[in-house]
Protein backbone atom coordinates (compact mmCIF):
# COMPACT_ATOMS: atom_id res chain seq x y z
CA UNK A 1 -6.77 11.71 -5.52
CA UNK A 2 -6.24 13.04 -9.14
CA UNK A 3 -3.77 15.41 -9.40
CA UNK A 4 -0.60 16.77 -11.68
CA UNK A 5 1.84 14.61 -10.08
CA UNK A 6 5.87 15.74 -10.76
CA UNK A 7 7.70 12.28 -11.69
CA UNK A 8 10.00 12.04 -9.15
CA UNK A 9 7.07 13.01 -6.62
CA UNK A 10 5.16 10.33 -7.86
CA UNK A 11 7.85 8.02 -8.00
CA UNK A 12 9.19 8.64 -4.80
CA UNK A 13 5.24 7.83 -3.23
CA UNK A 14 4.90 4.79 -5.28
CA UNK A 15 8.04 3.43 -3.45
CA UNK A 16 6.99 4.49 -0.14
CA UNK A 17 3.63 2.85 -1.00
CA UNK A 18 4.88 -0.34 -1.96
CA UNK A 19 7.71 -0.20 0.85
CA UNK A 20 4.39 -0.06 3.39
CA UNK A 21 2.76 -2.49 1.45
CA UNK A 22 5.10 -5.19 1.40
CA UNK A 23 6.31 -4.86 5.26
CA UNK A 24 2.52 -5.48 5.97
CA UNK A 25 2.37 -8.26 3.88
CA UNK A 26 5.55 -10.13 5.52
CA UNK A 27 4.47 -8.85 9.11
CA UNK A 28 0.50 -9.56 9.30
CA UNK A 29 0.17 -11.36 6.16
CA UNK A 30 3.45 -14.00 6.57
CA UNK A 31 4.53 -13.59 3.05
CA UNK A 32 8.30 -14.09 2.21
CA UNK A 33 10.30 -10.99 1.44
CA UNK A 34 10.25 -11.73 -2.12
CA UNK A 35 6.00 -12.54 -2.36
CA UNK A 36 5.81 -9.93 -0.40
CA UNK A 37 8.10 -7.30 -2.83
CA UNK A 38 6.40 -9.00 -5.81
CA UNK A 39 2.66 -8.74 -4.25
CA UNK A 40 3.34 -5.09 -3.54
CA UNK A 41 4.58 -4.56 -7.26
CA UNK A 42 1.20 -5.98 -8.61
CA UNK A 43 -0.98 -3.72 -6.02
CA UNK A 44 1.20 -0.91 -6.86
CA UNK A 45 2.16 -1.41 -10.76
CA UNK A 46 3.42 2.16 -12.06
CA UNK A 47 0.78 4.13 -14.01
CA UNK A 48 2.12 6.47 -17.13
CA UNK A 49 2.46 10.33 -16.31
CA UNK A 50 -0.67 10.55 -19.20
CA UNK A 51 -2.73 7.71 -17.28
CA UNK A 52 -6.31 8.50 -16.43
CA UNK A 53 -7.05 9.31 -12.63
CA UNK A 54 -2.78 8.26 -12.02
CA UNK A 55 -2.36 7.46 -8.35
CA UNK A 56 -5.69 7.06 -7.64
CA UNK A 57 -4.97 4.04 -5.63
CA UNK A 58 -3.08 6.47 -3.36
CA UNK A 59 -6.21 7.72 -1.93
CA UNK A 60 -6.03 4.78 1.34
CA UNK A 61 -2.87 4.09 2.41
CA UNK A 62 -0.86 0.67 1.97
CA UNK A 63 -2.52 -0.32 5.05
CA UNK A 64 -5.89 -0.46 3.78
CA UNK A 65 -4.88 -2.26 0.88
CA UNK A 66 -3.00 -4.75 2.44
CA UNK A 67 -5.38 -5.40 5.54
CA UNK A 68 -7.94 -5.54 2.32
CA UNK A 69 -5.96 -8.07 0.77
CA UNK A 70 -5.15 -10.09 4.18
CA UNK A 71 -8.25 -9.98 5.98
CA UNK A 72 -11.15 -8.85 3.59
CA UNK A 73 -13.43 -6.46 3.04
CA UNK A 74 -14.77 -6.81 6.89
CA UNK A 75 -10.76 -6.64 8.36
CA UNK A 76 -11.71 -3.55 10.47
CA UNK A 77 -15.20 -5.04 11.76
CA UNK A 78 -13.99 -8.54 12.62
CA UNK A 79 -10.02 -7.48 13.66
CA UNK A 80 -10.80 -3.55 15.51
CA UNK A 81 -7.07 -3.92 16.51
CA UNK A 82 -6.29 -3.50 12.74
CA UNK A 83 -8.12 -0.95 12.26
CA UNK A 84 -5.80 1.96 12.02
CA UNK A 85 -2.00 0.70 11.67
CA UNK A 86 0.66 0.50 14.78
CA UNK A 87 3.00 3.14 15.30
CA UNK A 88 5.72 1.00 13.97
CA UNK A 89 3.88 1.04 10.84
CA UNK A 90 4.05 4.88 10.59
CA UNK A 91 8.30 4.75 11.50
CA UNK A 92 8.50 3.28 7.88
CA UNK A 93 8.67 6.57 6.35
């Protein structure tokens, strides 16, 4: 996904992002709020308006990366349930 991204468009998608991000990490991936907060901040760091390819990591959604980080590369092979994310999952926004 590289695109002209307004600032407070991008901004307001990297919270979302790591708002997603971090509820799967305390919910599937036990982390405490704060691991969780800080993991998401490291997956998620923000990227300069005049960054190369910025929000490129946008182009799977928080679940992806977080079943990626939880489960592996295989997450959607060995867990099918995880495959696509819960309906509570998509609420968040």
């Amino acid at each position: 996904m590289d695109r002209d991204w307004r600032e407070g468009e991008y901004l307001d998608y990297l919270w979302g992002e790591r708002h997603r991000f971090a509820w799967v990490m305390r919910r599937y991936g036990g982390l405490a709020q704060v691991e969780a907060e800080s993991s998401a901040l490291r997956r998620y760091p923000y990227e300069q308006a005049d960054a190369p390819h910025r929000g490129l990591i946008f182009h799977d959604e928080a679940w992806h990366w977080a079943m990626l980080g939880i489960h592996g590369e295989r997450y959607a092979h060995e867990h099918p349930e995880l495959a696509q994310p819960p309906a509570e999952y998509r609420e968040l926004d």
